[in-house]
N, C-alpha and C. Protein backbone atom coordinates (compact mmCIF):
# COMPACT_ATOMS: atom_id res chain seq x y z
N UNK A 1 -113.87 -38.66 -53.00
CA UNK A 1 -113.47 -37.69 -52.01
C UNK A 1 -112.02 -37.31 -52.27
N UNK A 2 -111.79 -36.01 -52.00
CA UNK A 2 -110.26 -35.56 -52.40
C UNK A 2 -109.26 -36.00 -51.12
N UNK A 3 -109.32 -36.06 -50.31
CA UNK A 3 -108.64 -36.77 -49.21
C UNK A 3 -109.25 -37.51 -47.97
N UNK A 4 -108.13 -38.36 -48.23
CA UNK A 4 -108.14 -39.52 -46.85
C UNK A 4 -106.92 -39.27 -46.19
N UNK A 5 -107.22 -39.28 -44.84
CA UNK A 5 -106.45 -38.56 -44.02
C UNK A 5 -105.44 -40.06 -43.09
N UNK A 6 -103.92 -39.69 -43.69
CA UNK A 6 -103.42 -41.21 -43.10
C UNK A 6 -102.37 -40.90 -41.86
N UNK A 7 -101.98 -39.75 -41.64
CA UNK A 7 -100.91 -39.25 -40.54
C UNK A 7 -101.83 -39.02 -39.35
N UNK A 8 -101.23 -39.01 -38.40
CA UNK A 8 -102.15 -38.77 -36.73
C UNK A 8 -102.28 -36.99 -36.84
N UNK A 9 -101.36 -36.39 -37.11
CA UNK A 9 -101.47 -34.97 -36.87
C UNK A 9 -102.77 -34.17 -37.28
N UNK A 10 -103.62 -33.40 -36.28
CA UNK A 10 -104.65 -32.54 -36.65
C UNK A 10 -104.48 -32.00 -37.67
N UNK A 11 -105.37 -31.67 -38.25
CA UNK A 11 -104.99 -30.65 -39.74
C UNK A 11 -106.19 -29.49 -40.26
N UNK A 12 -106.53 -28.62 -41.17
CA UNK A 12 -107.42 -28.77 -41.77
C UNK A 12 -107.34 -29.13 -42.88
N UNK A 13 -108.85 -29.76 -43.01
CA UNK A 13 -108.83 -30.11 -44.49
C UNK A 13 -109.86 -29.90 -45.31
N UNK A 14 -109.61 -30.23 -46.82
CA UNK A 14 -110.68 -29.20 -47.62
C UNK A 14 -111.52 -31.03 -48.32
N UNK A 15 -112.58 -30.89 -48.42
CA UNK A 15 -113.23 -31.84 -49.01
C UNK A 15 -114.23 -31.78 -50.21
N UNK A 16 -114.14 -32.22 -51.64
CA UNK A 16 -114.45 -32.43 -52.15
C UNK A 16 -115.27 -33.69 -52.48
N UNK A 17 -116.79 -33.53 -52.11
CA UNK A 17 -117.14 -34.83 -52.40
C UNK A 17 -117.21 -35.96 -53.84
N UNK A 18 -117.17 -36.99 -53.77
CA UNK A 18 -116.87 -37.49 -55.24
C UNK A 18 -118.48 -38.21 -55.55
N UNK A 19 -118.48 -38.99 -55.85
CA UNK A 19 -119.36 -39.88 -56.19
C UNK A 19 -120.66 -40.02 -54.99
N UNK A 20 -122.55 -40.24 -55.33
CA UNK A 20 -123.08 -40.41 -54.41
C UNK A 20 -122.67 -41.70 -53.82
N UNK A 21 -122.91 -41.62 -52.67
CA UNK A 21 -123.04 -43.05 -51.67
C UNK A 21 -124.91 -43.74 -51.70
N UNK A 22 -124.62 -44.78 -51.63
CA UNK A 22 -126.03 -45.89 -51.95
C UNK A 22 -125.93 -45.65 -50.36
N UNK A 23 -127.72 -45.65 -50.65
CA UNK A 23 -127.84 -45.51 -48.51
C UNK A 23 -129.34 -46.21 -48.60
N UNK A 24 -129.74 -46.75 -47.34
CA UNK A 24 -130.88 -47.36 -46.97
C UNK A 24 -131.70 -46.86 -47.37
N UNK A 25 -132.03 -45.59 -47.32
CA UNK A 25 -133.14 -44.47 -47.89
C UNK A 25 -133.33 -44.04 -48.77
N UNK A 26 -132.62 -44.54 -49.72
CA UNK A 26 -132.89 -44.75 -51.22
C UNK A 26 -132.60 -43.24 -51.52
N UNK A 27 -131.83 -42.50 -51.21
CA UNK A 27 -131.65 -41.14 -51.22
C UNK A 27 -130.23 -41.15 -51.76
N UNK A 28 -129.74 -40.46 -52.89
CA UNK A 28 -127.87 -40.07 -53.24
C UNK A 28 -127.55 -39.43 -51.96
N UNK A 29 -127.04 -39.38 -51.49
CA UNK A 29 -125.82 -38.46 -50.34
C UNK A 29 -124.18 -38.60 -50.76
N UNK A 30 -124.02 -37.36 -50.48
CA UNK A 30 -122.37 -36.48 -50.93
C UNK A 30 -121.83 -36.69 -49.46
N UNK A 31 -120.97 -37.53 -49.15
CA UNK A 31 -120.48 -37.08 -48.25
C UNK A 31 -119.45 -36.06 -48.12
N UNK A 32 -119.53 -35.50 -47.21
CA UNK A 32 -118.31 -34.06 -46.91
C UNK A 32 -117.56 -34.50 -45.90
N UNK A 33 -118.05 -34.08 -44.36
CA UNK A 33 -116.84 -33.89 -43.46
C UNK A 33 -117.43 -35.33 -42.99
N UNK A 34 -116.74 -35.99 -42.42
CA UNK A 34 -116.96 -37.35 -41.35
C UNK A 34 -115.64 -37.67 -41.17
N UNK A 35 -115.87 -39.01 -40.24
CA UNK A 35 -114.73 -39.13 -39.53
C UNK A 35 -113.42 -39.76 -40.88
N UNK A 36 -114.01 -40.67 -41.62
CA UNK A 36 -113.35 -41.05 -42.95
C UNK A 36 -112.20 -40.36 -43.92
N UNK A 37 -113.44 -39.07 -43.78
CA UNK A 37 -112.82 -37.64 -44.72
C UNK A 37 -112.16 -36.60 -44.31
N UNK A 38 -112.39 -36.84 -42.73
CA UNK A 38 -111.43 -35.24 -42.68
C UNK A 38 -111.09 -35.69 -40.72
N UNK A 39 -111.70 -36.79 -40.38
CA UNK A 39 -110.64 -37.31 -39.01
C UNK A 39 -111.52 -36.58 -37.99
N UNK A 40 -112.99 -36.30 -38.23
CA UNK A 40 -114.19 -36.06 -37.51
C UNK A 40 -114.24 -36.55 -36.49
N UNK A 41 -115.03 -36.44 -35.01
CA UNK A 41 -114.84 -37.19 -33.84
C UNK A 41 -115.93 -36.45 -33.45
N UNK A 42 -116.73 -35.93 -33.86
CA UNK A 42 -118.19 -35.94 -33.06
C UNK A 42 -119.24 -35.12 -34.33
N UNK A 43 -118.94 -35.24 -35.55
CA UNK A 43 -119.93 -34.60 -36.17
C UNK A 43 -119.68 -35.08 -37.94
N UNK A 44 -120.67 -35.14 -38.78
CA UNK A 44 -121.11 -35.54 -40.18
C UNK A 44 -121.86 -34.91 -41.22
N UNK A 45 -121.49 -34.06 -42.15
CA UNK A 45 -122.26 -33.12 -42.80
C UNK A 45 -121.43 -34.15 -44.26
N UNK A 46 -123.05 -34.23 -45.13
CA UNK A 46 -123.33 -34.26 -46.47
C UNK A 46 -124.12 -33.71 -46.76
N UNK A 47 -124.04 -33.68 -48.14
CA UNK A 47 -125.19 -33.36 -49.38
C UNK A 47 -126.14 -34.06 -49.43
N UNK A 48 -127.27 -33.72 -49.49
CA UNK A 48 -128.33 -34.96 -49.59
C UNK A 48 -129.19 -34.30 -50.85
N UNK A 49 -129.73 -35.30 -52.17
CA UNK A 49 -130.47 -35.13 -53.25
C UNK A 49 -131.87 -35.18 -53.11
N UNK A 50 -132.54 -34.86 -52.85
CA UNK A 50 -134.56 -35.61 -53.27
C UNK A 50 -134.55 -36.07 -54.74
N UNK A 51 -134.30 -36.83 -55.80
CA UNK A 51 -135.27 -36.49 -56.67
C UNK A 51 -136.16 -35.81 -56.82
N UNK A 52 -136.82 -35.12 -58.06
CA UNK A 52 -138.14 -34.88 -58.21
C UNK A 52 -138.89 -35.62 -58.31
N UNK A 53 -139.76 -35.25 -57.06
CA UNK A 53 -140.94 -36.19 -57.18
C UNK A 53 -140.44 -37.15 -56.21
N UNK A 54 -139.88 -37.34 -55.47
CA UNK A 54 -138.68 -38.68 -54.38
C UNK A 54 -138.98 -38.78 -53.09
N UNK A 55 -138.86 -39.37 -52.58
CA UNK A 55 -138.72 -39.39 -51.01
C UNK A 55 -137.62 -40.82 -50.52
N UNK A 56 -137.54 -40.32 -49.32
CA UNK A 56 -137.13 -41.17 -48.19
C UNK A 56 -137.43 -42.64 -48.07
N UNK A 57 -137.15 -43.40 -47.43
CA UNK A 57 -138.25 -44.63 -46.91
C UNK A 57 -138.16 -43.63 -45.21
N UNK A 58 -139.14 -44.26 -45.21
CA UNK A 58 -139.37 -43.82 -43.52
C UNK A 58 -138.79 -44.54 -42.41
N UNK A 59 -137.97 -43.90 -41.36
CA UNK A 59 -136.80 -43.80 -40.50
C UNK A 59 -136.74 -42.93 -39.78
N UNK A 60 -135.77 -43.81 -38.46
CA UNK A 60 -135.51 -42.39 -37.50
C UNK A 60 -133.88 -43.29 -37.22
N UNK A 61 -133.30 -42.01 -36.49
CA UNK A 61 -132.20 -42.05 -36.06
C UNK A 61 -132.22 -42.38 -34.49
N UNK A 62 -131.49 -43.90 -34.20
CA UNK A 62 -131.65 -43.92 -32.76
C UNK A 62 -130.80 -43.15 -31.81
N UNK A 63 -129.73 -42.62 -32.17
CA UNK A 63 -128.83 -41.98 -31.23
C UNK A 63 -127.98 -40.63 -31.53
N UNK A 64 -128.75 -40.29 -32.59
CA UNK A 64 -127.85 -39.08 -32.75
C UNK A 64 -129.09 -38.28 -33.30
N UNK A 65 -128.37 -36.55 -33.33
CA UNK A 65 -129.13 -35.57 -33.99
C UNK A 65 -128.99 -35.09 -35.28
N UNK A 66 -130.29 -34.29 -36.03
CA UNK A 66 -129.87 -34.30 -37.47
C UNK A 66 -130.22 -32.95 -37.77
N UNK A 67 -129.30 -31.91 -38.40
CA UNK A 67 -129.78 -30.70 -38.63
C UNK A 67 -129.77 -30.70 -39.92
N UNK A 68 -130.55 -30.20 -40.67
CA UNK A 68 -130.62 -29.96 -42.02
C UNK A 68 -130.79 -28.56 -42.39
N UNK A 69 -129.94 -28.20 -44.08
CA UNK A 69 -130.25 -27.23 -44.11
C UNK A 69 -130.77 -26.95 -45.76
N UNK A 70 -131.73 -26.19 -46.31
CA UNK A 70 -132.59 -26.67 -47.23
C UNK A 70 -131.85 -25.55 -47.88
N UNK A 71 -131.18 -25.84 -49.23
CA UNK A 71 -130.86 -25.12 -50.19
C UNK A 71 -131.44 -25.00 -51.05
N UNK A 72 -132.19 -25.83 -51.92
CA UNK A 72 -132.96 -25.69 -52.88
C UNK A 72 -134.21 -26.53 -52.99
N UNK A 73 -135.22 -26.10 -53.58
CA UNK A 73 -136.18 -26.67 -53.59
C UNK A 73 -137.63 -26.84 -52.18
N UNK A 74 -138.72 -28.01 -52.71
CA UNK A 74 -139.48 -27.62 -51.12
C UNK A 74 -139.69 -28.99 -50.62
N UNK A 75 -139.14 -29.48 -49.49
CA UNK A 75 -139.56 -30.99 -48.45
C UNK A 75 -140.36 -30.96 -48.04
N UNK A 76 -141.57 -31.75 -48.19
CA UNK A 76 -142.40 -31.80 -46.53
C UNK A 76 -141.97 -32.98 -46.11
N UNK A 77 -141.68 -32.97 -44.79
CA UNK A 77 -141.00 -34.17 -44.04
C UNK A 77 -142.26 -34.32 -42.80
N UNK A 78 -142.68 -35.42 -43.32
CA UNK A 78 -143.86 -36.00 -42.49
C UNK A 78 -143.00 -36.59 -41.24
N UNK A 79 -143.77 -36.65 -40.04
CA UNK A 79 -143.14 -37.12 -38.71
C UNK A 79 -143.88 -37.34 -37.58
N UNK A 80 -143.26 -37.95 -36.36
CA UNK A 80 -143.96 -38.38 -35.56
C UNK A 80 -144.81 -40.01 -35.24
N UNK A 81 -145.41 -39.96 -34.42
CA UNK A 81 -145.99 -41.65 -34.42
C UNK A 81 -146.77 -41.65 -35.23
N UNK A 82 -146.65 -42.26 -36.45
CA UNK A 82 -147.40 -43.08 -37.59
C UNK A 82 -147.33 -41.67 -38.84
N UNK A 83 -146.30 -40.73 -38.90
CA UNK A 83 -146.00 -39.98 -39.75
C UNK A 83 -146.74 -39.40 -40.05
N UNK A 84 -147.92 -38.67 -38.90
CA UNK A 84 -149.14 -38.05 -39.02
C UNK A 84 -148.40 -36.00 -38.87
N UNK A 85 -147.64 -36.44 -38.58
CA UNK A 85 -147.41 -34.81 -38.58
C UNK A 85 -146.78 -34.57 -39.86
N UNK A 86 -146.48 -33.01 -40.17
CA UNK A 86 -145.83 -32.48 -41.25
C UNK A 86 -145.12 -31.22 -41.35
N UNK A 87 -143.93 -30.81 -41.83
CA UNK A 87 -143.35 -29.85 -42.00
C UNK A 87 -142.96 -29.38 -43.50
N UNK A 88 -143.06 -28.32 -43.89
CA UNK A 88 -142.67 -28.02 -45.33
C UNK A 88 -141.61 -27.36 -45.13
N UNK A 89 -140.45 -27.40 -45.62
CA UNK A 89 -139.32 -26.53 -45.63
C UNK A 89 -139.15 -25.73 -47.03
N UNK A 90 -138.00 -24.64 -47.32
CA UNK A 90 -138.05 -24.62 -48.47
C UNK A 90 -136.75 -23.78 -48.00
N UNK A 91 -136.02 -23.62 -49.67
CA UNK A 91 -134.91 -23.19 -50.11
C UNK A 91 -134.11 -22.17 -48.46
N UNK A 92 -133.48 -21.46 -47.35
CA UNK A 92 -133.19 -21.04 -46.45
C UNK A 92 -133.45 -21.42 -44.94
N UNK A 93 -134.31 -22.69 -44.96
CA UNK A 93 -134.56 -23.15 -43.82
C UNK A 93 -133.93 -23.97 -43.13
N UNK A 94 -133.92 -24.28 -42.05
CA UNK A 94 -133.06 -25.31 -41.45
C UNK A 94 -134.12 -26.15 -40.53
N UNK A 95 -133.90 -27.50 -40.44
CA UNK A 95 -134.92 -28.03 -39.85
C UNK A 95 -134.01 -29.27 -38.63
N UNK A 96 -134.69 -29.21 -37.38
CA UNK A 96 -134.02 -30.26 -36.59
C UNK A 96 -135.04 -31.45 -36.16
N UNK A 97 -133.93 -32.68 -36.10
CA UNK A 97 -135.11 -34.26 -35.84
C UNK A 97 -134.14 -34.57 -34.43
N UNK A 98 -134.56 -35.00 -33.88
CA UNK A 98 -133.69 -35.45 -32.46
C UNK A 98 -134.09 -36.82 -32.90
N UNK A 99 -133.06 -37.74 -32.07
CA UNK A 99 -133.15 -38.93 -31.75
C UNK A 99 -134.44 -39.67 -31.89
N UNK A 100 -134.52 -40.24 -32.68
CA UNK A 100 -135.78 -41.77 -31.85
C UNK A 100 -136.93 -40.71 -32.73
N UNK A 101 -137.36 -39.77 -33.60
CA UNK A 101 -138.25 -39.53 -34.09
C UNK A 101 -138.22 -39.87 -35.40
N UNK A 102 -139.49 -40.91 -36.01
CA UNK A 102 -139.37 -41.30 -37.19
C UNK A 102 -139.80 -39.85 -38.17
N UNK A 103 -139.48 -39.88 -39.37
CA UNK A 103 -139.64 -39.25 -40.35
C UNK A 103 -139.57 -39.56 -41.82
N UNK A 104 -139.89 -38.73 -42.49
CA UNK A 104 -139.62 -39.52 -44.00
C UNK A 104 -140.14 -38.23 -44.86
N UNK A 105 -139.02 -37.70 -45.64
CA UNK A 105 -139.11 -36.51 -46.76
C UNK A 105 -139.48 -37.00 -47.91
N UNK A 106 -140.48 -36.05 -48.61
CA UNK A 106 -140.79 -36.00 -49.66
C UNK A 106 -140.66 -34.97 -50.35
N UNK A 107 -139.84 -34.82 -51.92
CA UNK A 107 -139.59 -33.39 -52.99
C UNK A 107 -141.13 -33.52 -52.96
N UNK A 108 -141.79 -31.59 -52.84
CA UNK A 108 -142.65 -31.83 -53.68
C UNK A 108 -143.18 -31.32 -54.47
N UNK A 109 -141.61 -31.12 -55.55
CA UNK A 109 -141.25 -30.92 -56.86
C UNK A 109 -141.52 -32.09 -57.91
N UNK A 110 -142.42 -31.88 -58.77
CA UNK A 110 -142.30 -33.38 -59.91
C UNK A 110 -140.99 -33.03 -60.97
N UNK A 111 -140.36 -31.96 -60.64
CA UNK A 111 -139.70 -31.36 -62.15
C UNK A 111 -137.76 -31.28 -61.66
N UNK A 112 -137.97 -30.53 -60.60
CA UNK A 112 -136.68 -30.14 -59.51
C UNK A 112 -136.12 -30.79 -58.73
N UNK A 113 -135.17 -31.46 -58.48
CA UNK A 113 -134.28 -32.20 -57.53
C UNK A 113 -134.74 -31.11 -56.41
N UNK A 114 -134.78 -31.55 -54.85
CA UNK A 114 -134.33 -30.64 -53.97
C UNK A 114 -133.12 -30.77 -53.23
N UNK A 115 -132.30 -30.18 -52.71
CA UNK A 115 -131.09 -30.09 -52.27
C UNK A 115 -131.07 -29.89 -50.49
N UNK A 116 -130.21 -30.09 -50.10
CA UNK A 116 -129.78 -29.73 -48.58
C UNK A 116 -128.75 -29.98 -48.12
N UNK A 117 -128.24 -29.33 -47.28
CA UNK A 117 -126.91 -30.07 -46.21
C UNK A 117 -127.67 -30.29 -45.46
N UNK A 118 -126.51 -31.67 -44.61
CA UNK A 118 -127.30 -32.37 -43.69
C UNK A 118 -125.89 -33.15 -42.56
N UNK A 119 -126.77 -32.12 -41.11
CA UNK A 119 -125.23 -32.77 -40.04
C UNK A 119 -125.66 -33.43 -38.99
N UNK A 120 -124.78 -34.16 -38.42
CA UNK A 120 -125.41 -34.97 -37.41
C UNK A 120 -124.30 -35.31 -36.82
N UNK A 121 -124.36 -35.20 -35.44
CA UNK A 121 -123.31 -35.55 -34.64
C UNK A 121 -122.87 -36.51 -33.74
N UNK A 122 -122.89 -37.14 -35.09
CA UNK A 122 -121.83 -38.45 -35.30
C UNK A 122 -121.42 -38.65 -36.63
N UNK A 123 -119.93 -38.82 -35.91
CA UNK A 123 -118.78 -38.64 -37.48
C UNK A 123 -119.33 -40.27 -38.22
N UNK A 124 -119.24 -40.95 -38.19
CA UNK A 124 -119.43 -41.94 -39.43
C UNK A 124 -119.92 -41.55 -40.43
N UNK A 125 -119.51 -41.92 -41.91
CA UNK A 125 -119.81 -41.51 -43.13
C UNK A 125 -121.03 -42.71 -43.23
N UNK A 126 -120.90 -43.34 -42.44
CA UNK A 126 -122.23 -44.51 -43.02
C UNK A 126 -123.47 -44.37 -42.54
N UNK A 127 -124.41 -44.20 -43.30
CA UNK A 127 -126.00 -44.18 -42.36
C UNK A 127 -126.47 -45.14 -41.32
N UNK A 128 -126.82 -44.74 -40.06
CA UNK A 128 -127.26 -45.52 -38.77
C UNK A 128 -128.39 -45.39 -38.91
N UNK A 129 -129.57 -45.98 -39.94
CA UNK A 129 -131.17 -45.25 -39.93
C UNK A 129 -131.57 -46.72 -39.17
N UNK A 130 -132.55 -46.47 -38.75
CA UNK A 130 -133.61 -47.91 -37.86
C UNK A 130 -134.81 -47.49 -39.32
N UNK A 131 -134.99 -48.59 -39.61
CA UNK A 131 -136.36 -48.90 -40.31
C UNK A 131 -137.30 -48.09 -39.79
N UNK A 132 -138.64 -47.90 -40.76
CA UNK A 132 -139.83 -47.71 -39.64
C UNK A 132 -140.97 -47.83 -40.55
N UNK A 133 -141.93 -48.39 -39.72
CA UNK A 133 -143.18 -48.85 -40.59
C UNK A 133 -144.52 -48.32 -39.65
N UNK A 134 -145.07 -46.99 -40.09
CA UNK A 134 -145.82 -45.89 -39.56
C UNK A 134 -147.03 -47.10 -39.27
N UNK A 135 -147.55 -47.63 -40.19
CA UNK A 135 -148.58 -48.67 -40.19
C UNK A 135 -148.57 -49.64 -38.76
N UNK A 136 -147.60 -49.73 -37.98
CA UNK A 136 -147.53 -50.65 -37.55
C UNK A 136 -146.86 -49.69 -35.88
N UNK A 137 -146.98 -48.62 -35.71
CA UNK A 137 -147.03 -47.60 -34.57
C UNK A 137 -148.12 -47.42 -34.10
N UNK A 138 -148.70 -48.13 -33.20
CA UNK A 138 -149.86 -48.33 -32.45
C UNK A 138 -150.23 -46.89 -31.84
N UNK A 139 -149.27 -46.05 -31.78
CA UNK A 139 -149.39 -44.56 -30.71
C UNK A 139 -150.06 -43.51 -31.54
């Protein structure tokens, strides 16, 4: 990341993400703005990769919201109790998960990385995912 922010004074700032971050979901993520990188206090936008051919592990977020926005490539992000539902996104879409709904993306590209930004409002650069094991959602 091109800056870490060490003075109290508001600022703007420009962010360059550096290196992916290792995350629970077995997914690369770029971080951009969070509280780390630019002194965030209610919101978190990275880059997020699919592999081709990749997915998620399956997860939900217990307390915050997640907007995504699909730049390249096509997701279907299965969801709901026991990951019986489905959404396909593709390259201009934006897709929202609220709180407490499990999900889990899949590229489903064998050849193409797919791409997205991805915000959620809460600044931490670190992932808050809860596990989830669809198999085992009685609903």
């Amino acid at each position: 990341m091109s800056n870490v922010l060490h003075d109290a004074e508001p600022t703007v700032v420009r962010v360059r993400p550096g290196n992916a971050m290792a995350t629970s979901q077995r997914l690369p993520y770029f971080v951009g703005i969070s509280a780390g990188t630019a002194r965030a206090t209610g919101l978190s936008m990275y880059l997020v990769v699919v592999p081709p051919g990749a997915h998620a592990e399956p997860h939900y977020h217990a307390d915050f919201e997640t907007a995504i926005y699909q730049l390249e490539g096509r997701v279907e992000t299965r969801y709901g109790p026991g990951l019986r539902e489905s959404v396909i996104t593709e390259a201009g879409d934006f897709l929202f998960i609220p709180p407490g709904v499990p999900h889990q993306p899949f590229n489903l590209d064998e050849r193409v990385a797919a791409r997205a930004i991805v915000a959620r409002n809460q600044p931490d650069e670190h992932e808050r995912v809860v596990p989830y094991d669809p198999a085992a959602d009685p609903r």
